[in-house]
Protein backbone atom coordinates (compact mmCIF):
# COMPACT_ATOMS: atom_id res chain seq x y z
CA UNK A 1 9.05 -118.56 279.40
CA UNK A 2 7.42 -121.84 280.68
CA UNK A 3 3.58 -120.71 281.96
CA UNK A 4 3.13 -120.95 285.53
CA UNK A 5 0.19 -123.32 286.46
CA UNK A 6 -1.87 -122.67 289.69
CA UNK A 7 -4.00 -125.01 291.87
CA UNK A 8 -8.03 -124.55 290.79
CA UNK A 9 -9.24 -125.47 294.28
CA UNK A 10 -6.47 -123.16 296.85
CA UNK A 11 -4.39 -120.83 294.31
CA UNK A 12 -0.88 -122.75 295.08
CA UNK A 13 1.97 -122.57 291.67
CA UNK A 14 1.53 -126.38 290.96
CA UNK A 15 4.77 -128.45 291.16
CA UNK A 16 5.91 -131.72 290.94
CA UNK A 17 9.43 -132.10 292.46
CA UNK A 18 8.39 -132.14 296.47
CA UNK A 19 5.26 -134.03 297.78
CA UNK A 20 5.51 -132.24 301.19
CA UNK A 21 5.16 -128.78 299.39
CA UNK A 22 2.12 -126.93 298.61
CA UNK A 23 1.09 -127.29 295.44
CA UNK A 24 2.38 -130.84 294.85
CA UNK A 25 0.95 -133.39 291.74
CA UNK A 26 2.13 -136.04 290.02
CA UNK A 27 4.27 -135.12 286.78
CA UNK A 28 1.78 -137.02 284.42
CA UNK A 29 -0.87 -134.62 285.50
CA UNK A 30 0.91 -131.08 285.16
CA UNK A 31 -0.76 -131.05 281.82
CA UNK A 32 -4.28 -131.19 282.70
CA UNK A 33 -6.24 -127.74 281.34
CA UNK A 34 -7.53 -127.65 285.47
CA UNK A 35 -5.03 -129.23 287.85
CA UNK A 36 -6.61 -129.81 291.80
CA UNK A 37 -3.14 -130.42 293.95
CA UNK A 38 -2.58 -133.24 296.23
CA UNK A 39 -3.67 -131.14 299.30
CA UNK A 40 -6.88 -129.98 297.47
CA UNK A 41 -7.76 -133.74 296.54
CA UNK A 42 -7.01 -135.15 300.22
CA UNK A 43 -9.47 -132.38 301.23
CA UNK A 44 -12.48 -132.84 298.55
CA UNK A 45 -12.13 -135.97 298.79
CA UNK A 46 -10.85 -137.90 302.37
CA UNK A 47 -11.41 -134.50 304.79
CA UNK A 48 -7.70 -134.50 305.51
CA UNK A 49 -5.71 -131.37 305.85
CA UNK A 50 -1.88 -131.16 304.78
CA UNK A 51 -0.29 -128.25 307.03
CA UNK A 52 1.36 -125.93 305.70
CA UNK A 53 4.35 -124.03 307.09
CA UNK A 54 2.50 -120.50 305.65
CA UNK A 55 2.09 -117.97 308.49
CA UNK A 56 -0.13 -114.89 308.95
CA UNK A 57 2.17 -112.67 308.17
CA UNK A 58 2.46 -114.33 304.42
CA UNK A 59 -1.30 -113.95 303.94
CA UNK A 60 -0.77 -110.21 305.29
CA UNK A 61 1.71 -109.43 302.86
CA UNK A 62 -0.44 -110.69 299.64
CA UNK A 63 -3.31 -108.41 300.65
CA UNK A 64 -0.89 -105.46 300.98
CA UNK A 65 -0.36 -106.22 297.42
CA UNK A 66 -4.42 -104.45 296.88
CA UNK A 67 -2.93 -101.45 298.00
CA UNK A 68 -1.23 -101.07 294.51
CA UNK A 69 -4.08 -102.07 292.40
CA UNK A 70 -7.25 -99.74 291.44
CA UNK A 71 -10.02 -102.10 292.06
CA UNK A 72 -13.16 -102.84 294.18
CA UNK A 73 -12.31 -104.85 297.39
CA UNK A 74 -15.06 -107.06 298.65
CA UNK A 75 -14.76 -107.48 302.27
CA UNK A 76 -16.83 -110.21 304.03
CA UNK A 77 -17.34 -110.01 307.32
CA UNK A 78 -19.12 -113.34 309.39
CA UNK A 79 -22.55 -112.10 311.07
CA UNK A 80 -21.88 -114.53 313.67
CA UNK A 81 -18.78 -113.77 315.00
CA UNK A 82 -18.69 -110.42 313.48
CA UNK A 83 -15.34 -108.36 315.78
CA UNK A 84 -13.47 -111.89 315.17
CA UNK A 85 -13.73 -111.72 311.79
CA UNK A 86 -12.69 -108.08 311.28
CA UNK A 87 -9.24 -107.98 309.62
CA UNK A 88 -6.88 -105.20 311.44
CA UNK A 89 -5.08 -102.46 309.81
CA UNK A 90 -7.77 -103.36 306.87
CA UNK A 91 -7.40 -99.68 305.47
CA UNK A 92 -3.53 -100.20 305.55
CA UNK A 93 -3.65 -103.10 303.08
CA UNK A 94 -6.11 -102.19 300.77
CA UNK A 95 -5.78 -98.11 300.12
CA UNK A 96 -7.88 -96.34 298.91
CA UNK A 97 -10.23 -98.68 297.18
CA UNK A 98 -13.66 -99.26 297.37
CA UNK A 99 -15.23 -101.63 300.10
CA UNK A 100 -18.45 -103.27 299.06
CA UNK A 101 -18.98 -105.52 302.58
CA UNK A 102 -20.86 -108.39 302.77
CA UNK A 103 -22.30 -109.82 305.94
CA UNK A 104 -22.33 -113.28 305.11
CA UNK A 105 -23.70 -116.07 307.61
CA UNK A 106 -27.18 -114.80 307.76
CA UNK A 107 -28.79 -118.07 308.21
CA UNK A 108 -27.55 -118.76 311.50
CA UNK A 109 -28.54 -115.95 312.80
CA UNK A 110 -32.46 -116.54 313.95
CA UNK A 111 -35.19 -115.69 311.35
CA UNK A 112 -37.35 -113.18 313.46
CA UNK A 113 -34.11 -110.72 313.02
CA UNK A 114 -35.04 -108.10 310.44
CA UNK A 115 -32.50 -107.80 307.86
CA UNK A 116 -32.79 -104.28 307.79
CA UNK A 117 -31.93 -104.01 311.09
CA UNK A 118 -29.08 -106.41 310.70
CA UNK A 119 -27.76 -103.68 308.23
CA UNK A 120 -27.55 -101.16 310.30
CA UNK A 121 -25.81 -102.76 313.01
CA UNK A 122 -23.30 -103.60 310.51
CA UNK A 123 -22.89 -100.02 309.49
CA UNK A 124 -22.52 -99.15 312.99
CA UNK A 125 -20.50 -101.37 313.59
CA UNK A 126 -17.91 -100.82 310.57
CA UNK A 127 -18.50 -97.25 311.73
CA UNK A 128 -16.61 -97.82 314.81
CA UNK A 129 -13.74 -99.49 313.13
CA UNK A 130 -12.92 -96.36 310.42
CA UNK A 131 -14.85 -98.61 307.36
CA UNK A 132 -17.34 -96.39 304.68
CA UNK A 133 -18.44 -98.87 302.24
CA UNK A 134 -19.94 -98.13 298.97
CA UNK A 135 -22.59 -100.99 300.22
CA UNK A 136 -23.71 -103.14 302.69
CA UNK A 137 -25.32 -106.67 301.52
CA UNK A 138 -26.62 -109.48 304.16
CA UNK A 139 -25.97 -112.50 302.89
CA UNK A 140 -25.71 -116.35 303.47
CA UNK A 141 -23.17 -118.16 301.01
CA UNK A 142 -24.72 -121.04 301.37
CA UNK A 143 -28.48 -120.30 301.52
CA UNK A 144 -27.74 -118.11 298.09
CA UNK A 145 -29.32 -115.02 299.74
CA UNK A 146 -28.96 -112.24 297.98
CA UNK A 147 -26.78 -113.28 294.97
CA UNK A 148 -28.62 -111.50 292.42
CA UNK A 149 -28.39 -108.37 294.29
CA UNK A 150 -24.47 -108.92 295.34
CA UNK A 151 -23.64 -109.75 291.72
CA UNK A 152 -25.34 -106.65 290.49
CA UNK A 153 -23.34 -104.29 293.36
CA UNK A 154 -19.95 -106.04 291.96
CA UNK A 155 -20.65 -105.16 288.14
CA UNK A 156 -21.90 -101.73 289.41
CA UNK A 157 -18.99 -100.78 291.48
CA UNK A 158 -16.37 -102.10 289.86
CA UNK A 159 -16.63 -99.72 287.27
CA UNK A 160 -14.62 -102.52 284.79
CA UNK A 161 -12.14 -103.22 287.60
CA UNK A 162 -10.54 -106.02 288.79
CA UNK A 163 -12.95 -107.52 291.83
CA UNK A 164 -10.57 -109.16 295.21
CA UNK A 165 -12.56 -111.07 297.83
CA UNK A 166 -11.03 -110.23 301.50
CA UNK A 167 -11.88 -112.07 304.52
CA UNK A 168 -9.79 -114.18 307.20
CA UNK A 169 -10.44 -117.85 307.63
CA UNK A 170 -13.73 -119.33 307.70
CA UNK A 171 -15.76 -116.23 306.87
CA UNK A 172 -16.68 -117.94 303.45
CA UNK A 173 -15.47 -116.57 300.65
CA UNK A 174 -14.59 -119.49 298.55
CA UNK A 175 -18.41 -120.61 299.52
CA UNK A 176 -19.46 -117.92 298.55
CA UNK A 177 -17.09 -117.41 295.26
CA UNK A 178 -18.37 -121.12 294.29
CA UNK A 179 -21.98 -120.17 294.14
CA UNK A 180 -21.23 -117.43 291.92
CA UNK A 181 -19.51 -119.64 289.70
CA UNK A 182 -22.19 -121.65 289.27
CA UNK A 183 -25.09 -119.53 288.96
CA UNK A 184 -23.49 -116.97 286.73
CA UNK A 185 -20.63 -119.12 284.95
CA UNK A 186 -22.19 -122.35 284.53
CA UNK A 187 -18.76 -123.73 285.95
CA UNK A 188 -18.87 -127.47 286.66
CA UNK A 189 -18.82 -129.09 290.15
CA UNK A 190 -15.71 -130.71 289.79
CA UNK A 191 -13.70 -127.34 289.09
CA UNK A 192 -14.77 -125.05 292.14
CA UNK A 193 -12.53 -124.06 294.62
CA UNK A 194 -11.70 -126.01 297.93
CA UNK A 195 -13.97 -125.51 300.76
CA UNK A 196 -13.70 -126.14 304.35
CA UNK A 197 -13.84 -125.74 307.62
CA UNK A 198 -10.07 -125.98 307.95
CA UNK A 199 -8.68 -122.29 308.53
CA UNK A 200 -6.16 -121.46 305.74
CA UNK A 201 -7.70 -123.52 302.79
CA UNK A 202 -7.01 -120.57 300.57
CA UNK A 203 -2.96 -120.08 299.50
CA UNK A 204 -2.63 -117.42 297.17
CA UNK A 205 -4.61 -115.96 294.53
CA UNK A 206 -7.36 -117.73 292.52
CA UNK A 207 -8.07 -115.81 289.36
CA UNK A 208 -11.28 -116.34 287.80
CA UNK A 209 -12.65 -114.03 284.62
CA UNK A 210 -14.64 -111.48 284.81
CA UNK A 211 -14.52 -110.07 281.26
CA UNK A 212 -11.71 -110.26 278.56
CA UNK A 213 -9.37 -107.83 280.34
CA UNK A 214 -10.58 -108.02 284.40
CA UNK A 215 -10.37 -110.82 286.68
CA UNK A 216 -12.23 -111.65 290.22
CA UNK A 217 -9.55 -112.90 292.51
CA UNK A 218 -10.25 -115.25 295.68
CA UNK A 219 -7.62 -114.23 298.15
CA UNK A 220 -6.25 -116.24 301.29
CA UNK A 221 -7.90 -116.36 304.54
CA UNK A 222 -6.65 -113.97 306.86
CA UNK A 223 -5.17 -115.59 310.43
CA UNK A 224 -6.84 -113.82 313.81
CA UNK A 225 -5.10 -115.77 315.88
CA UNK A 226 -7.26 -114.36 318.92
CA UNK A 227 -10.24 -116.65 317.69
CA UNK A 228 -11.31 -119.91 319.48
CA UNK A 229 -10.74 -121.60 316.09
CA UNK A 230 -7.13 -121.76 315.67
CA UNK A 231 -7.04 -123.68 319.02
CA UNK A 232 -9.22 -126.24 318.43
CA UNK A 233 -7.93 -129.81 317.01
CA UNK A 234 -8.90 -129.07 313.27
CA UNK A 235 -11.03 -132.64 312.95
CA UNK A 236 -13.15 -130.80 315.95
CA UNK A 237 -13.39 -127.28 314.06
CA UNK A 238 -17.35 -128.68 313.34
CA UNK A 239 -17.78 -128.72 316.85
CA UNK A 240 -17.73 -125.26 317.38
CA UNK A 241 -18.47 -123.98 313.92
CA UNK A 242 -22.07 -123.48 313.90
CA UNK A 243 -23.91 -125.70 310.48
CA UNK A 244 -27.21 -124.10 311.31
CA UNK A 245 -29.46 -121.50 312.67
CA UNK A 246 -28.20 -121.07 316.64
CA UNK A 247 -30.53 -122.39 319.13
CA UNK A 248 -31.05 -119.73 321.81
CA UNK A 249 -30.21 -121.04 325.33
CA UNK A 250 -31.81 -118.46 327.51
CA UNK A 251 -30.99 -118.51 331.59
CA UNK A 252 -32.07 -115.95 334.66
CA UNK A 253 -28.92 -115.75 336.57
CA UNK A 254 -28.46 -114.50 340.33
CA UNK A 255 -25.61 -113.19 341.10
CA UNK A 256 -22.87 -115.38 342.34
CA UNK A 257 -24.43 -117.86 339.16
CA UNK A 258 -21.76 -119.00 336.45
CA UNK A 259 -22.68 -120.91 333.11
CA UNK A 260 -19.78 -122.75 331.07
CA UNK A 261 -19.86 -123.31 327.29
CA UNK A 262 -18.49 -126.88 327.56
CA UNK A 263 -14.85 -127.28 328.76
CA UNK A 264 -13.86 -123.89 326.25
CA UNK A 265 -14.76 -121.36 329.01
CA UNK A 266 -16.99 -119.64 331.34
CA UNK A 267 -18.98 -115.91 333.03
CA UNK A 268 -19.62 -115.53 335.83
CA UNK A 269 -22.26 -113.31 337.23
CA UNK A 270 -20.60 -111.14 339.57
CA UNK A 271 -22.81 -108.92 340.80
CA UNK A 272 -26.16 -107.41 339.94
CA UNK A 273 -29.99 -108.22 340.07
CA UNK A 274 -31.57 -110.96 338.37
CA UNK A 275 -30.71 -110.70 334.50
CA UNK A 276 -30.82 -112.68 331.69
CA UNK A 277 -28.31 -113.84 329.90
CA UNK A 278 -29.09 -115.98 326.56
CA UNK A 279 -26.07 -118.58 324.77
CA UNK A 280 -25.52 -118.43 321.12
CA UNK A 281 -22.96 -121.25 320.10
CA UNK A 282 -23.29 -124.18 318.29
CA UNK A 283 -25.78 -126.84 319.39
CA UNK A 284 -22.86 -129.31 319.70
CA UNK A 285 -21.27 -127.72 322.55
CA UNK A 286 -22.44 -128.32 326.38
CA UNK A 287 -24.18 -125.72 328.05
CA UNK A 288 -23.81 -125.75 331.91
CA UNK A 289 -25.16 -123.58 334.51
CA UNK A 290 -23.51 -123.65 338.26
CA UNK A 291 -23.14 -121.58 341.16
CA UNK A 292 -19.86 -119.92 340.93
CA UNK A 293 -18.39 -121.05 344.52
CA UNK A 294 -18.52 -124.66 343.25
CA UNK A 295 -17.29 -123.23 339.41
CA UNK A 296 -13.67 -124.11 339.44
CA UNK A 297 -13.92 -127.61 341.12
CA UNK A 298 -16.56 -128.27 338.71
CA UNK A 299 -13.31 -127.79 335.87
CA UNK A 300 -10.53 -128.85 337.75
CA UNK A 301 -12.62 -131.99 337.84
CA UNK A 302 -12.85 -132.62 334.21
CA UNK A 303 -16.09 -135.28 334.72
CA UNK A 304 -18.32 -132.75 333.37
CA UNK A 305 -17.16 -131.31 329.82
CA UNK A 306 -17.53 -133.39 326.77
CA UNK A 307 -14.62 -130.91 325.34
CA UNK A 308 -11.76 -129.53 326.22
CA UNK A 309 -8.67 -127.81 325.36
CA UNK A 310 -5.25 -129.60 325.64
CA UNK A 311 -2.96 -127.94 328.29
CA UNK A 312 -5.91 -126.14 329.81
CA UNK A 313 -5.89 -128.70 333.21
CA UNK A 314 -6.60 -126.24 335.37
CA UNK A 315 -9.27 -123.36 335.42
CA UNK A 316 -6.22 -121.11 336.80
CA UNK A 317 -4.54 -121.39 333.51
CA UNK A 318 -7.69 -119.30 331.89
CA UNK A 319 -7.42 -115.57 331.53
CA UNK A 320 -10.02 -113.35 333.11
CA UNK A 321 -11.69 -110.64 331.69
CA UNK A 322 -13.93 -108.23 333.34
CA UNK A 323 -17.08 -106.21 332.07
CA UNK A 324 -19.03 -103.71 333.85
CA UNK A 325 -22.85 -104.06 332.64
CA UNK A 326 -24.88 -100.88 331.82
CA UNK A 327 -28.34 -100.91 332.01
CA UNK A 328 -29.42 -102.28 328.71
CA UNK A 329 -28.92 -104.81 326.51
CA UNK A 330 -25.60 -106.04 325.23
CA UNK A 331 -23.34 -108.70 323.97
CA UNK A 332 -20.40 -110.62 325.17
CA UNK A 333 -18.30 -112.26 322.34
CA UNK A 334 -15.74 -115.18 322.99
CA UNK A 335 -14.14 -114.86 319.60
CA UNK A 336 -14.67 -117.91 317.39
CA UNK A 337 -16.69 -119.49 319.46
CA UNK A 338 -20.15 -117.26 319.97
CA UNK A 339 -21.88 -114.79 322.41
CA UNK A 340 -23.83 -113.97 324.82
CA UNK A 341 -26.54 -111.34 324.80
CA UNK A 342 -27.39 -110.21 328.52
CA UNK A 343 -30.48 -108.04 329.36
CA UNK A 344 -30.11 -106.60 332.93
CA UNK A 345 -29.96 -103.60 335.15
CA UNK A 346 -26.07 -102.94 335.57
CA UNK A 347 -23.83 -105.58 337.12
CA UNK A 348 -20.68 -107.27 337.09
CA UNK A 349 -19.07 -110.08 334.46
CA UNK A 350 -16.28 -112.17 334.36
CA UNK A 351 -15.09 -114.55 331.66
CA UNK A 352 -12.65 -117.02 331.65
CA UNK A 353 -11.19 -118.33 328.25
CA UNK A 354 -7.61 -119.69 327.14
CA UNK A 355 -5.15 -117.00 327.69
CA UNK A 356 -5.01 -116.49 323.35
CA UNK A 357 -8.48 -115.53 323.20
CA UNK A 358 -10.50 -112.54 322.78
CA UNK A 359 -13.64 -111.18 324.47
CA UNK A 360 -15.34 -108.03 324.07
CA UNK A 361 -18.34 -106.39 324.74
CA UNK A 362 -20.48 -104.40 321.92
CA UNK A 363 -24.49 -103.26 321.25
CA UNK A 364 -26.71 -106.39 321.16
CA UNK A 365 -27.20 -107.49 317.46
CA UNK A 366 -30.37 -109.53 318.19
């Protein structure tokens, strides 16, 4: 039986008949000890992404595939856009296995936040959502925080087992999976797995030793198609995708006030005293205050927005959600694309976003 080769950088069964498939190389380099497919090399090398015609539901259907193992699932979950990068129906997919979460993106998240307390509201948080890990570990795959103690939970827990790395796209687990690699396996540059910004990177399993009879396996990125960043042109994903710590925009709305996170969507302050509402999103993206009566001539213009969506002409093609604002401190989360935290008496909120995406309110995490 002829060995099935896989695809170092994404996990794809390397092939050589179709150069359109996944997976594709030429035949004179099937019989490399590490073979990189075409799509991994266009990546690495020339930042261009070959689609795929994979779907969520594929991805789905290899984690289910957990469920049947006995091992310790590592779930990483992005600090940043933390409900968007929840996986649903996790529990369905995985068992009864253990979770060891790992709240990876610290470092964009500003430095005065305690990590401690960044714990906790990930256990609250998870608490919400039906999730008892054995651990929770703040992290930042590319900073390196942590590593010692993360790779000392995964040889605790695992208790010999076989070690699968959960996330949907862009959380950063093949970021993550590479700095292990080279801090505890010595493994050379050229032979880490693909990275980037491009959701879906990931196409099956990528096996990598763990001892001589367990393996740690990087899985696929899991689709929420509810997020800002699977309706974005993918050579804009940086745009939106935060590279380092978020710059704090902060505002002191009156009612009847509206601010707009470039051309990708808007609140409004409804109603309520003078609050304060401060922007975390990525430093490339436009932050505009307005007063709302002028709001949707200020879009239907398009003069004002370095970026915008295609099809989204008109601010009457956004959906609307609506918040009611205890007294407090809280969040607002466009999924994918950041939040806002809002410090006021009680009032009224509306946001505006492409009809695909998700907002939600939760506890204030800074």
């Amino acid at each position: 039986m002829e060995e099935v080769k896989k695809c170092y950088g994404c996990g794809a069964i390397i092939q050589s008949h179709n150069e359109k498939h996944i997976g594709y190389v030429p035949k004179n380099a099937t019989q490399r000890e590490h073979i990189l497919c075409q799509r991994c090399f266009q990546l690495k090398n020339y930042h261009k992404l070959q689609t795929t015609n994979l779907t969520k539901d594929d991805f789905l259907n290899l984690l289910d595939h957990i469920g049947e193992k006995d091992c310790l699932v590592v779930y990483m979950i992005d600090l940043f856009d933390f409900q968007g990068s929840m996986i649903p129906g996790l529990l369905r997919h995985i068992g009864f296995n253990d979770v060891l979460v790992l709240a990876n993106k610290r470092d964009l998240l500003p430095k005065s936040v305690k990590e401690r307390k960044l714990e906790h509201w990930v256990r609250r948080q998870l608490k919400q959502e039906g999730i008892k890990p054995v651990d929770v570990i703040v992290t930042s795959g590319k900073k390196n925080m942590n590593m010692d103690s993360i790779y000392d939970a995964i040889m605790s827990y695992r208790k010999q087992r076989d070690v699968y790395v959960v996330g949907v796209t862009n959380v950063g687990k093949s970021t993550f999976i590479n700095a292990l690699l080279k801090h505890y396996a010595q493994v050379e540059e050229q032979n880490l797995i693909t990275v980037s910004e491009f959701p879906g990177t990931t196409l099956d399993f990528i096996e990598i030793p763990l001892d001589n009879h367990s393996y740690l396996y990087d899985t696929p990125g899991i689709i929420n198609d509810h997020q800002m960043t699977h309706f974005i042109d993918p050579q804009d994903l940086k745009k939106i995708i935060p590279q380092s710590e978020l710059r704090p925009i902060g505002f002191q709305l009156q009612d009847k006030q509206t601010i707009y996170f470039d051309g990708l969507g808007r609140i409004d302050y409804i109603s309520g005293d003078q609050a304060s509402f401060i922007t975390y999103f990525s430093r490339q993206l436009k932050i505009h205050r307005t007063k709302t009566s002028n709001a949707d001539a200020l879009y239907n213009r398009h003069k004002t927005f370095s970026f915008e969506l295609n099809g989204m002409d008109s601010i009457e093609k956004m959906k609307t959600y609506d918040f009611t604002l205890k007294p407090g401190k809280c969040d607002i989360v466009i999924s994918g694309l950041g939040f806002i935290t809002i410090s006021s008496h009680g009032g009224k909120v509306k946001v505006h976003v492409p009809p695909q995406i998700s907002v939600m309110i939760r506890e204030a995490i800074i």
